[in-house]
Protein backbone atom coordinates (compact mmCIF):
# COMPACT_ATOMS: atom_id res chain seq x y z
CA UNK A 1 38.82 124.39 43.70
CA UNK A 2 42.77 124.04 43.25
CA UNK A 3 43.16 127.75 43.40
CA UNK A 4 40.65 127.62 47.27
CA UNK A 5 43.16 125.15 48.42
CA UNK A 6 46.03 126.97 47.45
CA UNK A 7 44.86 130.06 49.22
CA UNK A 8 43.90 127.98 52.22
CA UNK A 9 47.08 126.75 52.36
CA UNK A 10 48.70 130.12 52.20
CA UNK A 11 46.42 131.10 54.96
CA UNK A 12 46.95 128.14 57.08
CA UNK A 13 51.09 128.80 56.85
CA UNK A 14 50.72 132.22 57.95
CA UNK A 15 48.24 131.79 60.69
CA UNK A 16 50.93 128.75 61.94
CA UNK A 17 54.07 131.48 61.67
CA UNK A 18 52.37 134.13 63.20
CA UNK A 19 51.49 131.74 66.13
CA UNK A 20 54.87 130.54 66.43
CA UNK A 21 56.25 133.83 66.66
CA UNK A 22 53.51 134.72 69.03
CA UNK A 23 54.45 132.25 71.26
CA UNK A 24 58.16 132.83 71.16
CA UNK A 25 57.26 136.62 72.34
CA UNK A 26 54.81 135.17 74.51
CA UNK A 27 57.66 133.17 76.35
CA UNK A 28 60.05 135.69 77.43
CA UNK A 29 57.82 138.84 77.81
CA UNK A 30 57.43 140.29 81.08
CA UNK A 31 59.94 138.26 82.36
CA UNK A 32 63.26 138.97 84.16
CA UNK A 33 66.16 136.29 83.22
CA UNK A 34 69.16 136.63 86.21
CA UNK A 35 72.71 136.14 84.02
CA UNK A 36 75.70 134.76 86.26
CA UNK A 37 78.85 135.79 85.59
CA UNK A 38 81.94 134.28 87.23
CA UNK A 39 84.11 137.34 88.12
CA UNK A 40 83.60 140.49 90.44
CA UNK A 41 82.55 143.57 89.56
CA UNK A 42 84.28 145.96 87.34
CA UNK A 43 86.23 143.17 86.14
CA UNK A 44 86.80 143.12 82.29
CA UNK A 45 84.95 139.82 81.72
CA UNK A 46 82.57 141.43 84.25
CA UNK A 47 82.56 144.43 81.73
CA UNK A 48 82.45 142.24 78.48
CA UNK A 49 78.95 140.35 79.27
CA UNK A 50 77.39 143.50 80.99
CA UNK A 51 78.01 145.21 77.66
CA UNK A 52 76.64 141.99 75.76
CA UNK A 53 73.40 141.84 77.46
CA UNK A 54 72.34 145.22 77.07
CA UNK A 55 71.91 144.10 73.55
CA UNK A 56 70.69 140.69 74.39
CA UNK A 57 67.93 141.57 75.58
CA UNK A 58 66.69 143.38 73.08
CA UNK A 59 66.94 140.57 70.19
CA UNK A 60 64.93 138.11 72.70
CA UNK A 61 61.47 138.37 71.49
CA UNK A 62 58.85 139.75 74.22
CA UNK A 63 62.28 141.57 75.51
CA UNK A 64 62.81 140.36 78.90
CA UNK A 65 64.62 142.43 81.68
CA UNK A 66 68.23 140.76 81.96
CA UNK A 67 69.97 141.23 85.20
CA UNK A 68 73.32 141.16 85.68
CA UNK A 69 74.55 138.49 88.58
CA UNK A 70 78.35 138.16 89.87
CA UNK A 71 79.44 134.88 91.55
CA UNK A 72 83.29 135.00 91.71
CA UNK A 73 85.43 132.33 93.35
CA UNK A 74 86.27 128.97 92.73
CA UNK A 75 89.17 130.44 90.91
CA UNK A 76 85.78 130.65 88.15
CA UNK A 77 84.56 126.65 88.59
CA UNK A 78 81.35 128.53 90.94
CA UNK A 79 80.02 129.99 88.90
CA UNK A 80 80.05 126.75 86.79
CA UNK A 81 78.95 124.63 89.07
CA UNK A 82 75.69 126.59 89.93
CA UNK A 83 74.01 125.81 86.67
CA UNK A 84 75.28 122.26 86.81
CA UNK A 85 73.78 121.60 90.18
CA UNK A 86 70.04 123.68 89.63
CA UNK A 87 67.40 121.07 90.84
CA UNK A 88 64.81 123.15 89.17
CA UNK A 89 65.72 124.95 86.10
CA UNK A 90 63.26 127.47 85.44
CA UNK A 91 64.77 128.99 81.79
CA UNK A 92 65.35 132.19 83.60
CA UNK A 93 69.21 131.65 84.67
CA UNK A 94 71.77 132.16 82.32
CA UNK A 95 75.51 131.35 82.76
CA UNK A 96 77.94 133.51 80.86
CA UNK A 97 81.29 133.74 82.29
CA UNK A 98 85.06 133.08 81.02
CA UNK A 99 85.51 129.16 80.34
CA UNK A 100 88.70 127.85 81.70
CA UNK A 101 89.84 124.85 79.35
CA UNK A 102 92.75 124.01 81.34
CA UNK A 103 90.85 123.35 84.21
CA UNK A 104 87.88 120.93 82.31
CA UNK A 105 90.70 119.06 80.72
CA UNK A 106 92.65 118.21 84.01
CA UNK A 107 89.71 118.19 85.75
CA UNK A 108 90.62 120.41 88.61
CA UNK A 109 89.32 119.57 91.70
CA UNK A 110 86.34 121.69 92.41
CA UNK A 111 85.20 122.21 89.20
CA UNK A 112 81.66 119.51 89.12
CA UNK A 113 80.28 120.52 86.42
CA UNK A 114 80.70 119.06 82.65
CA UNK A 115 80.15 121.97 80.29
CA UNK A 116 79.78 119.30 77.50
CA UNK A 117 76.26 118.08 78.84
CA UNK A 118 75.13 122.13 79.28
CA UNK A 119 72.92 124.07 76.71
CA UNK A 120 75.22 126.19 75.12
CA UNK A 121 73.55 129.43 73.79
CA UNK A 122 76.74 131.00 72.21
CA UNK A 123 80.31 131.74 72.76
CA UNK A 124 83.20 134.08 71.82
CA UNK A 125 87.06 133.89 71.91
CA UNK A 126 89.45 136.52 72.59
CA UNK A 127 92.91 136.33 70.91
CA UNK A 128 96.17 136.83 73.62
CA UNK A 129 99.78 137.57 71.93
CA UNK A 130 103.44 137.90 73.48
CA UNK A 131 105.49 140.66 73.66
CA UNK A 132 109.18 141.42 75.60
CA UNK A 133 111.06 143.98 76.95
CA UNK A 134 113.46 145.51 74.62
CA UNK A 135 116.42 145.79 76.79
CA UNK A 136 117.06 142.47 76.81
CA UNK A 137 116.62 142.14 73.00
CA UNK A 138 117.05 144.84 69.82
CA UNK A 139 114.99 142.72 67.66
CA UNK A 140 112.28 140.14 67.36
CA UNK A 141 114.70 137.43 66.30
CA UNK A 142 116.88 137.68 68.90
CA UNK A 143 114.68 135.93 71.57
CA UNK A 144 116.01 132.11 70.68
CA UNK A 145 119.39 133.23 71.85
CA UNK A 146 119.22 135.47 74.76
CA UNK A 147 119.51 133.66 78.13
CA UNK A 148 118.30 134.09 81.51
CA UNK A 149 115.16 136.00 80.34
CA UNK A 150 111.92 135.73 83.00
CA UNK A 151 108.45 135.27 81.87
CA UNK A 152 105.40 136.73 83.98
CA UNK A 153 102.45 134.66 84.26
CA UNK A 154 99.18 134.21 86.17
CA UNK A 155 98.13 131.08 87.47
CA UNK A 156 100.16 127.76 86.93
CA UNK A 157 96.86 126.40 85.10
CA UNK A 158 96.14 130.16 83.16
CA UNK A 159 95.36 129.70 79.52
CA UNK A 160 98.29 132.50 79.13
CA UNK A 161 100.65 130.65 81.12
CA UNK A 162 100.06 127.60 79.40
CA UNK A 163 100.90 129.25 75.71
CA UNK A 164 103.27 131.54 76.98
CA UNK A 165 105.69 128.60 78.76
CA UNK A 166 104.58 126.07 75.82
CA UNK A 167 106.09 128.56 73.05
CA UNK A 168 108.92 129.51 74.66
CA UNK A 169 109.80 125.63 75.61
CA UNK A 170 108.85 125.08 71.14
CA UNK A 171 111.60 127.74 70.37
CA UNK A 172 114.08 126.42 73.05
CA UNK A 173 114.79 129.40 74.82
CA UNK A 174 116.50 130.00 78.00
CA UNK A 175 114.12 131.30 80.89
CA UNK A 176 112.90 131.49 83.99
CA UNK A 177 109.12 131.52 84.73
CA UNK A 178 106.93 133.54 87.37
CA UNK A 179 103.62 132.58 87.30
CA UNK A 180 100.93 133.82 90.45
CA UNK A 181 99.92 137.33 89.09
CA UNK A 182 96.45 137.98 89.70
CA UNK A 183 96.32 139.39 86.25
CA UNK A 184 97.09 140.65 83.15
CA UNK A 185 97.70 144.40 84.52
CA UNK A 186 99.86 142.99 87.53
CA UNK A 187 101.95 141.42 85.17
CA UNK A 188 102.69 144.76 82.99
CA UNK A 189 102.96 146.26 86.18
CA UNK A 190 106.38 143.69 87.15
CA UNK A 191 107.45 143.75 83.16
CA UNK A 192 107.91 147.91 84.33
CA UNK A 193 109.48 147.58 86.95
CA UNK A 194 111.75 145.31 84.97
CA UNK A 195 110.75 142.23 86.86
CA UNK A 196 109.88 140.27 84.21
CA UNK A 197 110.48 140.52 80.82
CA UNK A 198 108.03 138.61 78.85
CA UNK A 199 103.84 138.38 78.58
CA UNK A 200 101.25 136.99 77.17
CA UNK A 201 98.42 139.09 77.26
CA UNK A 202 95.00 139.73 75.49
CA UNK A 203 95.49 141.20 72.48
CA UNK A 204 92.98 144.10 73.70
CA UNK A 205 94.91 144.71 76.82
CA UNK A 206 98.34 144.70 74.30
CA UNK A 207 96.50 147.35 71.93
CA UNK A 208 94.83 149.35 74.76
CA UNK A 209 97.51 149.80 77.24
CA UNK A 210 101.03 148.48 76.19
CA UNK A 211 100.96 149.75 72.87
CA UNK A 212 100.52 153.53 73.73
CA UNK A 213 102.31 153.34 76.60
CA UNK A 214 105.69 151.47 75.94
CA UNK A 215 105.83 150.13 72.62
CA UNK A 216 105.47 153.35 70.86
CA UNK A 217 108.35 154.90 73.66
CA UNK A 218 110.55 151.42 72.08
CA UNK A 219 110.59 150.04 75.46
CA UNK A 220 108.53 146.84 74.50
CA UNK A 221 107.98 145.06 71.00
CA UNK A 222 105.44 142.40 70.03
CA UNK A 223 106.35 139.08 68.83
CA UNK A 224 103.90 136.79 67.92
CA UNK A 225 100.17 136.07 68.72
CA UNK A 226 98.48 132.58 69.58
CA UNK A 227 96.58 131.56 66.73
CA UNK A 228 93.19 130.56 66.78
CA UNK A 229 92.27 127.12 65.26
CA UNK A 230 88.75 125.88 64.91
CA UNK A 231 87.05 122.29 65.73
CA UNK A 232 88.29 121.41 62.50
CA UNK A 233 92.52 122.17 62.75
CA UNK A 234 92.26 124.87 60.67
CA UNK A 235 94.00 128.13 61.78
CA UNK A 236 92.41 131.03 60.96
CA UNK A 237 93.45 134.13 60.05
CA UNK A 238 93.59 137.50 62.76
CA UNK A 239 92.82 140.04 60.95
CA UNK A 240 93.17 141.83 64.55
CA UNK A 241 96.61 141.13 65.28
CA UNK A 242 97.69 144.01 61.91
CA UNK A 243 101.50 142.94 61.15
CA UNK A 244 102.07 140.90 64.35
CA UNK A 245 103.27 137.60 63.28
CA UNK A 246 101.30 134.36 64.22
CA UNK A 247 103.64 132.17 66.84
CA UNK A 248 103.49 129.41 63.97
CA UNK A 249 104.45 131.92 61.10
CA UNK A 250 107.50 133.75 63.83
CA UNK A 251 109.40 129.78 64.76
CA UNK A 252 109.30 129.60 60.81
CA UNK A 253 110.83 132.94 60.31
CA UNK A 254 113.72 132.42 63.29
CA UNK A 255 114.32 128.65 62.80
CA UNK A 256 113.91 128.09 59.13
CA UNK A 257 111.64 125.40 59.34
CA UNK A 258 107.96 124.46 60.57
CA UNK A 259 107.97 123.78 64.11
CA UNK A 260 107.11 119.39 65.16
CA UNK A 261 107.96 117.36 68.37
CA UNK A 262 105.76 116.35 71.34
CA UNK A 263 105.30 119.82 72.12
CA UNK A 264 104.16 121.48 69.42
CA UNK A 265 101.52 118.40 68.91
CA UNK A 266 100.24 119.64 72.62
CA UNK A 267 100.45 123.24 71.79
CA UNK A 268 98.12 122.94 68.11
CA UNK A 269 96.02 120.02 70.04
CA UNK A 270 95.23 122.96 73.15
CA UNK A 271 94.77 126.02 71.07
CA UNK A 272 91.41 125.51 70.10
CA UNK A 273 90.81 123.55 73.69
CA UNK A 274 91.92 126.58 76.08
CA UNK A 275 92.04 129.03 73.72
CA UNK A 276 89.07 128.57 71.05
CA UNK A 277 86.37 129.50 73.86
CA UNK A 278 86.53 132.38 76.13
CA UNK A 279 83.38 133.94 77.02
CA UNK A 280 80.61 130.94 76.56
CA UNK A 281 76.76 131.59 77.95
CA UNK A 282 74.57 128.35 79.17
CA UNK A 283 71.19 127.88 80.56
CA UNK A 284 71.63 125.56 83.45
CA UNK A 285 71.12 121.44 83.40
CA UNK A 286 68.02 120.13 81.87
CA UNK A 287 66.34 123.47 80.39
CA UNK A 288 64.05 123.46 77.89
CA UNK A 289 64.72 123.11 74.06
CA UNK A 290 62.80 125.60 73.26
CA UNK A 291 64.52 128.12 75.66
CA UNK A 292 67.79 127.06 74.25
CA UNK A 293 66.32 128.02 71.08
CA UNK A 294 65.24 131.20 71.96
CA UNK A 295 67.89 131.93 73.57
CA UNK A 296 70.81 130.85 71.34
CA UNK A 297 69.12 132.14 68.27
CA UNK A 298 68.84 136.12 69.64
CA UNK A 299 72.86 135.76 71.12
CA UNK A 300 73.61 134.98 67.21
CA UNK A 301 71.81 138.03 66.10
CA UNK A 302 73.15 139.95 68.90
CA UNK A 303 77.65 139.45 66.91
CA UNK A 304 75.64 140.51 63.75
CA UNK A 305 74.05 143.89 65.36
CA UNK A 306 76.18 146.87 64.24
CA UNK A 307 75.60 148.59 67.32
CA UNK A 308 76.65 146.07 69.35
CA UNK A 309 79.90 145.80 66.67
CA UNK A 310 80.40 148.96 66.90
CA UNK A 311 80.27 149.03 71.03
CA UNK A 312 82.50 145.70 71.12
CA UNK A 313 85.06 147.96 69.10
CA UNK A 314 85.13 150.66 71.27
CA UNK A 315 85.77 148.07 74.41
CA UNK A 316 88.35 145.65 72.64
CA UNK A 317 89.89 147.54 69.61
CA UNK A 318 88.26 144.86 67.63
CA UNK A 319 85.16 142.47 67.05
CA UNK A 320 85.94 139.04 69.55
CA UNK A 321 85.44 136.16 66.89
CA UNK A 322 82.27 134.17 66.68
CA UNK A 323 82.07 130.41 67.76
CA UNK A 324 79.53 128.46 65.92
CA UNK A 325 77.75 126.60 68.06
CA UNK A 326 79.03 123.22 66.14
CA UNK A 327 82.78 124.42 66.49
CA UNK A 328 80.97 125.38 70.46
CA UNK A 329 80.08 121.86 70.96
CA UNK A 330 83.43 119.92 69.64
CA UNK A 331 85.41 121.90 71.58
CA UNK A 332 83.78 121.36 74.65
CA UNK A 333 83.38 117.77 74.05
CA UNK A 334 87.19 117.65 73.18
CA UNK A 335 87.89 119.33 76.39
CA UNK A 336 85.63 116.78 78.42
CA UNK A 337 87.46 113.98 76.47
CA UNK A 338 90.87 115.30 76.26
CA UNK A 339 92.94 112.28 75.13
CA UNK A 340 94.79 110.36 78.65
CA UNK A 341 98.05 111.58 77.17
CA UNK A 342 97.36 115.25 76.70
CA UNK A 343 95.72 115.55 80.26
CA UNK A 344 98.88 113.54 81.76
CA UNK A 345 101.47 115.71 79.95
CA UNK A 346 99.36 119.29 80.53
CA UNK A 347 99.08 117.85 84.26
CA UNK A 348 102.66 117.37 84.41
CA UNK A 349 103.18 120.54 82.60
CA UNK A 350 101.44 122.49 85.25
CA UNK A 351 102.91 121.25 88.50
CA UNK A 352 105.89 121.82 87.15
CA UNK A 353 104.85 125.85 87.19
CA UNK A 354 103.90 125.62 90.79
C-alpha cells in the first residue's frame, strides 16, 4: 500500500508540473506583447533592446510575437510615464528603455512615474570611462596639473556629465565644462576638432570608435573608467575595461592616497544610483504576478543564452553586466529615496552645469 501511495504521489507531482508548465505556455502563446522603448530609431539603446528581444521572445514559453515600439521625448521620462499611467494593464506592454537616475533622484519635472513601485523584469548596466586629448598631456598622470583643460558633456543632468565633472572636481583639476551635446558621437566629434579635450563615454563607444581611430594614431589616451558598485557598496571588478585603471585605483596612483571629502561620498553614494542601471524592462502599473514571473524569469535566461552572448559581443565588445533583480530593486528604491542631502547637493551640482 506504501509503495501505491508513493507512486501516486509521483504521479500526482508530475501531472501538477506538467500543468503548470502548460499553463505558463498557455499564457503567452499566440500572443503579440508591444515593447516601448524610449529613444528613436536607429538609436544605440534603440539597437540594444531590438537585439535583446529577438531572443526574448524565444525563452517566453508559448513564444509570443514581440514588437518593437519607439516613444522618444521627454528627454526619456515618456516613455516612463506611459506604463506608470496604463488604466488597464493588459500584461502585453513592456517598458525597456535607458533609466535615467539623475533624473528619479532630483525628481525632474516631467518625469511622473516612480520606477520603484513598477514590476521590474530585468536590467543591465553599461560601464562609461574617460579619456583626453594627448596634446594637452604626454601622460596619464599629468591631468592633476594641467590647467585650462575643457570637458565635453551632454546634458547638465547626463549620467556622463555627472561622473565626468564629479571626478575631475575629486582630483582638483583645473577646467572648464561644456555640457549640451546631444551625444556621445557629437562629443568625439568637438574633442577632433580640438574643442574639447576630455569625455566620458561608454566604454563600447571608447573600444568601437576612439580606440581604432585616435588612440592607436596617439592622439587620445584613456584614463580611468567609472566603477560599478552593487546595492551592497561593493565595487566590482571590469573585466571589460583590460588595463584601464578604475577612477578609484588612478586618484590612488596620482595622489598617493585613497580619495575622501564630501565629494567623493556623493560620487561612491551615485555610482550604483545613475550608473548601476542602464537598460531596465517593466510591465506597466498593477500587472499581474504571474506575468512578472513569466516574464522576468525568460529575460534571466535570455544574459545566460550563448547566442545572445555571443550577439551582445559583437554589438558592445563585451557582455553588459547582469543586475539581479534584488541589487534591481535597492537601487531603484535608493534612487526614489535618495537621502535630502544627496538630492540637494546633486541639484545644486547640476544647475551649476547649466
Amino acid at each position: 500500500m506504501i509503495r501505491s501511495l508513493f507512486i501516486a504521489l509521483i504521479l500526482a507531482t508530475t501531472l501538477l508540473t506538467a500543468c503548470g508548465e502548460t499553463e505558463d505556455k498557455e499564457f503567452y502563446s499566440g500572443k503579440t506583447i508591444s515593447v516601448y522603448v524610449g529613444r528613436p530609431p536607429g538609436s544605440g539603446a534603440d539597437l540594444a533592446v531590438r537585439s535583446f528581444v529577438r531572443f526574448w521572445q524565444e525563452h517566453i514559453p508559448g513564444r509570443p510575437t514581440m514588437v518593437v515600439k519607439n516613444v522618444p521625448g521627454g528627454a526619456g521620462s515618456r516613455v516612463w510615464n506611459l506604463a506608470w499611467d496604463e488604466k488597464n494593464p493588459n500584461d502585453l506592454e513592456v517598458f525597456f528603455s535607458p533609466v535615467s537616475g539623475t533624473a528619479v533622484i532630483v525628481r525632474e519635472e516631467g518625469l511622473r512615474a516612480d520606477l520603484s513601485k513598477l514590476p521590474l523584469l530585468g536590467a543591465l548596466t553599461s560601464p562609461n570611462m574617460t579619456y583626453a586629448r594627448t596634446e594637452r598631456l604626454e601622460s596619464a598622470d599629468d591631468l592633476p596639473n594641467v590647467k585650462g583643460l575643457t570637458f565635453g558633456g551632454q546634458g547638465p543632468a547626463h549620467r556622463f556629465s555627472v561622473l565626468g565633472r564629479l571626478t575631475l572636481d575629486i582630483l582638483g583639476v583645473d577646467y572648464n565644462s561644456v555640457t549640451g551635446f546631444s551625444g556621445s558621437s557629437e562629443v568625439f566629434n568637438a574633442l577632433r576638432r580640438k574643442e574639447v579635450d576630455i569625455q566620458t563615454a561608454p566604454l563600447n563607444f571608447y573600444r568601437f570608435t576612439v580606440e581604432p581611430s585616435v588612440v592607436e594614431t596617439g592622439e587620445v589616451i584613456p584614463l580611468w573608467y567609472n566603477p560599478i558598485i552593487n546595492a551592497n557598496g561593493e565595487i566590482m571588478p571590469l573585466e571589460a575595461a583590460g588595463d584601464i585603471p578604475s577612477f578609484i585605483d588612478y586618484y590612488e596612483s596620482v595622489k598617493g592616497e585613497a580619495p575622501a571629502g564630501e565629494l567623493f561620498e556623493m560620487y561612491k553614494w551615485l555610482l550604483p544610483n545613475i550608473n548601476g542601471i542602464v537598460y531596465a524592462a517593466f510591465l506597466p502599473r498593477g500587472s499581474t504576478a504571474e506575468a512578472t514571473q513569466i516574464l522576468s524569469e525568460s529575460f534571466a535566461r535570455v544574459t545566460q543564452d550563448e547566442a545572445y552572448r555571443a550577439e551582445e559581443e559583437r554589438m558592445f565588445g563585451f557582455n553588459l553586466p547582469v543586475v539581479s533583480s534584488t541589487d534591481g530593486a535597492k537601487i531603484l528604491d535608493d534612487m526614489a529615496n535618495a537621502p535630502d542631502a544627496v538630492r540637494r547637493l546633486l541639484n545644486e551640482y547640476i544647475q551649476e552645469a547649466r
